[in-house]
Protein backbone atom coordinates (compact mmCIF):
# COMPACT_ATOMS: atom_id res chain seq x y z
CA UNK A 1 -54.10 29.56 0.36
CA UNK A 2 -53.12 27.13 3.01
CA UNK A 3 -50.17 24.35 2.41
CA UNK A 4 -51.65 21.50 1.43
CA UNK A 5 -50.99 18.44 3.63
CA UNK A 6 -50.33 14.76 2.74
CA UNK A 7 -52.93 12.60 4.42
CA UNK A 8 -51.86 10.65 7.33
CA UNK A 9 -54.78 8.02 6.81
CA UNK A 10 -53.61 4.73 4.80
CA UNK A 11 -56.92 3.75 2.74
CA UNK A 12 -56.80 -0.33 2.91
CA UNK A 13 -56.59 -1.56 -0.74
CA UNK A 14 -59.01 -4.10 -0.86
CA UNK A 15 -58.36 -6.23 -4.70
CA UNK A 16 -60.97 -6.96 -6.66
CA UNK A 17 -62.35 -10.86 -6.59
CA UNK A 18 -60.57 -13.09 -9.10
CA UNK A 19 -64.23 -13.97 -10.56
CA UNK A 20 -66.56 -11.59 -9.19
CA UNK A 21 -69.66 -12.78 -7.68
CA UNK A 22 -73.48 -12.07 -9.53
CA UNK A 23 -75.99 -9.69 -7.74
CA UNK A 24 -79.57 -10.62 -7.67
CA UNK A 25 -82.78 -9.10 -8.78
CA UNK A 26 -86.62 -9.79 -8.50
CA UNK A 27 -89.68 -8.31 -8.74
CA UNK A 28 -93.27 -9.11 -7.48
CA UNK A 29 -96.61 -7.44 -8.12
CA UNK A 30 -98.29 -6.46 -4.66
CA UNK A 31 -101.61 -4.84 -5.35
CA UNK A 32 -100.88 -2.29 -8.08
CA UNK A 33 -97.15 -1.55 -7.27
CA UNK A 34 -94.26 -3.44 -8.44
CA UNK A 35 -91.97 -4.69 -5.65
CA UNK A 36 -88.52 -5.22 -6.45
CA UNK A 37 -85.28 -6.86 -4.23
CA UNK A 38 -82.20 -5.85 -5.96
CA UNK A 39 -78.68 -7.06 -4.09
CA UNK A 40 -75.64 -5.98 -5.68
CA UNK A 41 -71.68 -6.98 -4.64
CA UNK A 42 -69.17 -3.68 -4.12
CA UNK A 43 -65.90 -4.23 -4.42
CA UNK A 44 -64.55 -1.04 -3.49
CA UNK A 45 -63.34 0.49 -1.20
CA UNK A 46 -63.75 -3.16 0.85
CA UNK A 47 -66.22 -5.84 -0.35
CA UNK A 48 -70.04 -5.23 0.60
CA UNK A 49 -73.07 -5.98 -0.19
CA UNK A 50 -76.66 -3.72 -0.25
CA UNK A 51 -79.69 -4.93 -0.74
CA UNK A 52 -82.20 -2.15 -1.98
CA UNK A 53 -85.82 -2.57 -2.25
CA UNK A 54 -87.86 -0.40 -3.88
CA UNK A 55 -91.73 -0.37 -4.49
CA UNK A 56 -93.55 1.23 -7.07
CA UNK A 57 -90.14 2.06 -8.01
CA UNK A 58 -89.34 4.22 -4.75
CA UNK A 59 -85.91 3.45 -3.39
CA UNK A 60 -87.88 2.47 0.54
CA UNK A 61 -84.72 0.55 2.27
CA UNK A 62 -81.38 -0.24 1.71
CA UNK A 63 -79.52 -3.15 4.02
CA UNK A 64 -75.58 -3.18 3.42
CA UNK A 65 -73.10 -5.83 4.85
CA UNK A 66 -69.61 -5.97 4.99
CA UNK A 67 -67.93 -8.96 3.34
CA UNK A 68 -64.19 -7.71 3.83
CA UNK A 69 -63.27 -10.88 6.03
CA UNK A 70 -65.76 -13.25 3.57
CA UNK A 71 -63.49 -15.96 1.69
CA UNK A 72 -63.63 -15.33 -2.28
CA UNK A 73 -64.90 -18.22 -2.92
CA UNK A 74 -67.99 -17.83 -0.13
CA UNK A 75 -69.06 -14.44 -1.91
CA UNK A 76 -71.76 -15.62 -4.08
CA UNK A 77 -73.47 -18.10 -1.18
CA UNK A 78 -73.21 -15.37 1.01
CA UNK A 79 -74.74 -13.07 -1.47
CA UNK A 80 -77.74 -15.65 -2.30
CA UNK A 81 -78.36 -16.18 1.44
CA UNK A 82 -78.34 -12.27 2.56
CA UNK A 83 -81.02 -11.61 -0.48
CA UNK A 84 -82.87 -14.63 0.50
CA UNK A 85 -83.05 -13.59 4.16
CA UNK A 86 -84.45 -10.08 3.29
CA UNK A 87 -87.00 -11.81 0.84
CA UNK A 88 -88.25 -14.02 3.84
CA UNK A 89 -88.68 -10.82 6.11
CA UNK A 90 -90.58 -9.41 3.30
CA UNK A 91 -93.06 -12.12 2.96
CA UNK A 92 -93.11 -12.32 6.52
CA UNK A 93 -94.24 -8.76 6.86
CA UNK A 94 -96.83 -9.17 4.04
CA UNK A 95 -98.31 -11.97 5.41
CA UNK A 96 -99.00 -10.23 9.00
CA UNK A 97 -100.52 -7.09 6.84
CA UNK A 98 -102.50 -9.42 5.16
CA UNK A 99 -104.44 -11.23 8.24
């Protein structure tokens, strides 16, 4: 068996927010499949954010950004505005299927 080595990487400790910030969820019928936007704050290993949307309860995209530079207390807007964004594309892309 080989000698094990220490690892030369540092991992950056990244602490968790003082009040952590709320995800969001929602859900819209489209036809006969549910739709639903889920975006959820990570705080570890560095803060992030996803944004999964599922349909009919199929996992069909999942956006992530990286919030390690965001201000604490800028979390939870940024958190409302990236769900809100990908709820706008959404709409966006079911209103061109639609005409």
């Amino acid at each position: 068996m080989p000698p094990q080595r220490a690892s030369r990487e540092c991992e950056v400790v990244v602490s968790e927010p003082a009040n952590p910030p709320m995800g969001r969820l929602d859900a819209f019928d489209i036809g006969a499949k549910k739709l639903t936007v889920q975006t959820e704050f990570f705080a570890r290993p560095a803060w992030r954010i996803e944004t999964k949307i599922y349909l009919g309860g199929a996992l069909k995209k999942v956006y992530t950004e990286d919030l390690a530079s965001t201000p604490e207390p800028e979390l939870q807007k940024r958190i409302d505005a990236f769900h809100q964004e990908k709820m706008d594309e959404i709409v966006t892309g079911l209103r061109r299927l639609s005409q």
